[in-house]
C-alpha atoms as a PDB file:
ATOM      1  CA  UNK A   1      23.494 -69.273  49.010  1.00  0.00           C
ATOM      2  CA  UNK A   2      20.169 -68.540  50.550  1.00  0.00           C
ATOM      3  CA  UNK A   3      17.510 -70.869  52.584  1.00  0.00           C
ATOM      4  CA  UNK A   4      13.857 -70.065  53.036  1.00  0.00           C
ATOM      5  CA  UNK A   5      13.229 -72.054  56.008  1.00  0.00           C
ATOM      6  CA  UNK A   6       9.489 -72.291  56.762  1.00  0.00           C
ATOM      7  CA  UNK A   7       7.470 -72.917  60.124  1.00  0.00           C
ATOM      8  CA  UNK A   8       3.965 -73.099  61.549  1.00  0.00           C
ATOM      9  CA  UNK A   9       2.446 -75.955  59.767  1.00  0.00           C
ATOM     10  CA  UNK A  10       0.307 -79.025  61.337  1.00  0.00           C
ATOM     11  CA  UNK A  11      -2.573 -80.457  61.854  1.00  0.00           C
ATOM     12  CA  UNK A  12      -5.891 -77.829  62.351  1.00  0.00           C
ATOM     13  CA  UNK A  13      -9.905 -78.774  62.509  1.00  0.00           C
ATOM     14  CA  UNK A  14     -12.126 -77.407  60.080  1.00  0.00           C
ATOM     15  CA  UNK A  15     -12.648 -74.143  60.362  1.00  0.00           C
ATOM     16  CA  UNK A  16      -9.499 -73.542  62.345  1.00  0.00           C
ATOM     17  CA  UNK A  17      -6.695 -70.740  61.355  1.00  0.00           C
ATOM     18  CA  UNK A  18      -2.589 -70.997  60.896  1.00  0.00           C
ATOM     19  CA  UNK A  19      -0.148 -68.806  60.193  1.00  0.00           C
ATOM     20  CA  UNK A  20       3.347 -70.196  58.387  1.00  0.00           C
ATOM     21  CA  UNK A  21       6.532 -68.096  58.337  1.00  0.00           C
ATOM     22  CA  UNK A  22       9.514 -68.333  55.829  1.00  0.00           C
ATOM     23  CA  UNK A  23      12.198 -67.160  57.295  1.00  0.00           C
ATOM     24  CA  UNK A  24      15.074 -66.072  54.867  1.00  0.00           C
ATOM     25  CA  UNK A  25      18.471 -66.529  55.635  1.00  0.00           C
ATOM     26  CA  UNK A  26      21.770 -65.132  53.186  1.00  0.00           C
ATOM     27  CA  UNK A  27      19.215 -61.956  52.196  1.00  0.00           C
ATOM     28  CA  UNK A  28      17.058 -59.790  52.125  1.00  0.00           C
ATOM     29  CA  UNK A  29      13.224 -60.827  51.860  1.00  0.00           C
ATOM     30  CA  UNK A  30      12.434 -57.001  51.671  1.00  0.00           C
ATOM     31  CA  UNK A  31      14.458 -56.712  48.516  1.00  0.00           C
ATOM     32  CA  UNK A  32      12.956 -59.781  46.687  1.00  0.00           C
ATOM     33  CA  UNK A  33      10.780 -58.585  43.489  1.00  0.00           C
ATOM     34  CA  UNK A  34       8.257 -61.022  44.627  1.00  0.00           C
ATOM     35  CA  UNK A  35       7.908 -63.098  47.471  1.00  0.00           C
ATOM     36  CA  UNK A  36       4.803 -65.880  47.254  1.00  0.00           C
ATOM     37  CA  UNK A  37       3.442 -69.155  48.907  1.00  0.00           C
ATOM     38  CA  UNK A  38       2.830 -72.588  46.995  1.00  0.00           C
ATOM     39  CA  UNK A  39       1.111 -75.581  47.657  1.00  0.00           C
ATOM     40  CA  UNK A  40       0.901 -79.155  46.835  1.00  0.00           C
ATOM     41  CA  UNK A  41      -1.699 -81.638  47.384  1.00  0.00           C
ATOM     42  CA  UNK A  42      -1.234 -85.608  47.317  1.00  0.00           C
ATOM     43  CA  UNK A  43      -1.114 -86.412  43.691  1.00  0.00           C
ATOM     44  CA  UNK A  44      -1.598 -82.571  41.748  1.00  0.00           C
ATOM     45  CA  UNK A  45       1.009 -80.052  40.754  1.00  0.00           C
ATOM     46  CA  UNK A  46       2.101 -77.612  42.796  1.00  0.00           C
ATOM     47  CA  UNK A  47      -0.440 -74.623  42.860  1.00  0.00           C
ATOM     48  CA  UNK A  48      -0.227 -70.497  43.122  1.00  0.00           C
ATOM     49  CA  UNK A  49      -1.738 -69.864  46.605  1.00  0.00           C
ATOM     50  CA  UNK A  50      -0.662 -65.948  47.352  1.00  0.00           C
ATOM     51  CA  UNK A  51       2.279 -63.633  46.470  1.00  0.00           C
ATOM     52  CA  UNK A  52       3.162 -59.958  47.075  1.00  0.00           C
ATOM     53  CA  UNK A  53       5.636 -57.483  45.128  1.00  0.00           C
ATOM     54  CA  UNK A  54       8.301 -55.310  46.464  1.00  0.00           C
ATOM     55  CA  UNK A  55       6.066 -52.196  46.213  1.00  0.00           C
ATOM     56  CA  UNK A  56       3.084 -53.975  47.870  1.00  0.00           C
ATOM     57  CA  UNK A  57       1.004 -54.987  45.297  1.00  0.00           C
ATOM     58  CA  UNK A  58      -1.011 -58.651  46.574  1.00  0.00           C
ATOM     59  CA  UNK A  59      -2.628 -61.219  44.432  1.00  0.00           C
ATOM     60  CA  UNK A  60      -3.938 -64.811  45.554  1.00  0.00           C
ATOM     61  CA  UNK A  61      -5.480 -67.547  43.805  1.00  0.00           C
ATOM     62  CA  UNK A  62      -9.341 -67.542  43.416  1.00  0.00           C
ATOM     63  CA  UNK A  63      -9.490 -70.367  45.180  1.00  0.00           C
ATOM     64  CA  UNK A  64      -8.441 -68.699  48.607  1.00  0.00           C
ATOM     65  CA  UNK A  65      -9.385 -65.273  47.880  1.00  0.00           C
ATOM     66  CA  UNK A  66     -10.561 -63.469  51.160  1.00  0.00           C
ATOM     67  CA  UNK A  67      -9.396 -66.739  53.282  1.00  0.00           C
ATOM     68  CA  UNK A  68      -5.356 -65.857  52.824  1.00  0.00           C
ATOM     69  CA  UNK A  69      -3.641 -63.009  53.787  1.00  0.00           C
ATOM     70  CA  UNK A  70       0.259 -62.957  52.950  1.00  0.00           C
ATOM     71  CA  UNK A  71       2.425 -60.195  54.213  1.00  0.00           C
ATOM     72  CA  UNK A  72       6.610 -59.492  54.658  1.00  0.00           C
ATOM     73  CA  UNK A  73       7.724 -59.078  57.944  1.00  0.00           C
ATOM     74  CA  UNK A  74      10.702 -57.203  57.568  1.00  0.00           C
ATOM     75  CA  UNK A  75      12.170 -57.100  61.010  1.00  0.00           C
ATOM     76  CA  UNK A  76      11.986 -60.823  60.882  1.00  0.00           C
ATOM     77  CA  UNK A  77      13.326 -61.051  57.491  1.00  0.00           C
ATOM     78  CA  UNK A  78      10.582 -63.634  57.083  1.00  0.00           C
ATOM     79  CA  UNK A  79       7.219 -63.376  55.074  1.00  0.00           C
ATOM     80  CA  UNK A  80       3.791 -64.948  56.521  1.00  0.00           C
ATOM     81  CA  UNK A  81       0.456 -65.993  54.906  1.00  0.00           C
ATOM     82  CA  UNK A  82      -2.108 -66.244  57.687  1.00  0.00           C
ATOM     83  CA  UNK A  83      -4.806 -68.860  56.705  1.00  0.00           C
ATOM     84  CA  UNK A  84      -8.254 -68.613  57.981  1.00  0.00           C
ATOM     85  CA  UNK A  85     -11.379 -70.790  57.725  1.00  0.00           C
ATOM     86  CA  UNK A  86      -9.447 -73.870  56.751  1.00  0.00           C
ATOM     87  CA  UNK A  87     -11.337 -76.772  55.020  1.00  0.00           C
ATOM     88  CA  UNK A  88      -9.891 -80.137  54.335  1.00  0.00           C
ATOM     89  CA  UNK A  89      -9.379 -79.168  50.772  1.00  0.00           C
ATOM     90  CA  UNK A  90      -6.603 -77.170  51.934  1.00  0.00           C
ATOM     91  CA  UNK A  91      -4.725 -80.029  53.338  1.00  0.00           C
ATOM     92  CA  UNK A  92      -0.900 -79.698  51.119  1.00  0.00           C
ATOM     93  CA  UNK A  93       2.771 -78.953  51.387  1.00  0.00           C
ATOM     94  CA  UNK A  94       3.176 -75.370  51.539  1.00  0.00           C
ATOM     95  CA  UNK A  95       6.054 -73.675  49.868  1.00  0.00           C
ATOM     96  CA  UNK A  96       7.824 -70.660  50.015  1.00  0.00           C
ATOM     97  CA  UNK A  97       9.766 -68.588  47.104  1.00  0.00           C
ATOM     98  CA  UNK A  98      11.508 -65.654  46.983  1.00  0.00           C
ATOM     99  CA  UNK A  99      12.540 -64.148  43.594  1.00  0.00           C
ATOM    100  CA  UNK A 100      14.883 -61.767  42.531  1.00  0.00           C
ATOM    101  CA  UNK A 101      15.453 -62.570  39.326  1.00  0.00           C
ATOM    102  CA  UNK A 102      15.561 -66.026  36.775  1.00  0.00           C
ATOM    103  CA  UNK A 103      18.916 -66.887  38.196  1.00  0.00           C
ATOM    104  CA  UNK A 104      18.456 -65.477  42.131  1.00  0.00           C
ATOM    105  CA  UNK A 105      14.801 -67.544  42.600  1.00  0.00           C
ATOM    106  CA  UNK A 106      15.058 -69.922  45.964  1.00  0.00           C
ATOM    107  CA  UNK A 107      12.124 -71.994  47.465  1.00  0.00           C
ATOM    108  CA  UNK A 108      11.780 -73.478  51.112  1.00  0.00           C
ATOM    109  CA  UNK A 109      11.114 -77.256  51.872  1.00  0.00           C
ATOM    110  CA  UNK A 110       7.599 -77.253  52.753  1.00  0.00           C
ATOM    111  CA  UNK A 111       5.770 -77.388  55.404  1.00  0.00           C
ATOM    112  CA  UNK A 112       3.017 -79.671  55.525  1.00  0.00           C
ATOM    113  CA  UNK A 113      -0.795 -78.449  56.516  1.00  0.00           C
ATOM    114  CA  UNK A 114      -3.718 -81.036  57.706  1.00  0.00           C
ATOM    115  CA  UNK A 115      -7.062 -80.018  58.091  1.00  0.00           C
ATOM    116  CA  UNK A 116      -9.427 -82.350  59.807  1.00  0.00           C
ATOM    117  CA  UNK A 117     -12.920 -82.581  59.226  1.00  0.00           C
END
């Protein structure tokens, strides 16, 4: 069994940056084919926010391009997305996954970020 156990959420002005951290525990984040945050506002569907493969390769939503930076932290076993000029409109759960494969795909509980105008 594995847990993605995220941190580093809470309430942040305007403006403001956070970084969250999934920490994996029962394997390897390093090994995961993808690893990728996920959000979810009051009353919409959970959106794509960032991801990054095994070999590197980033891609975020449009919607946060240039303001979100995810990134594995291997010595951790953890990944992070540092979030930077925060508006209210980011204000969601945030999710972790970590896939392997259709049958080895595991998502953290959330972590909820508020951003006050």
């Amino acid at each position: 069994q594995v847990q993605l156990v995220e941190s580093g959420g809470g309430l942040v002005q305007a403006g403001g940056s956070l970084t969250l951290s999934c920490a994996a525990v029962g394997a390897r984040i390093a090994s995961a084919a993808v690893v990728a945050w996920y959000r979810q506002a009051p009353g919409k569907q959970r959106e794509f926010v960032a991801s990054v493969t095994r070999d590197g390769k980033p891609r975020s939503a449009d919607s946060v391009n240039g303001r979100f930076a995810i990134s594995r932290d291997g010595a951790q076993n953890s990944m992070l997305l540092q979030i930077d000029s925060l508006k209210p409109e980011d204000t969601a759960v945030y999710y972790c996954n970590a896939f392997w494969s259709a049958e080895y795909n595991w998502w953290g509980q959330g972590t909820q970020v508020t951003v006050s105008s």
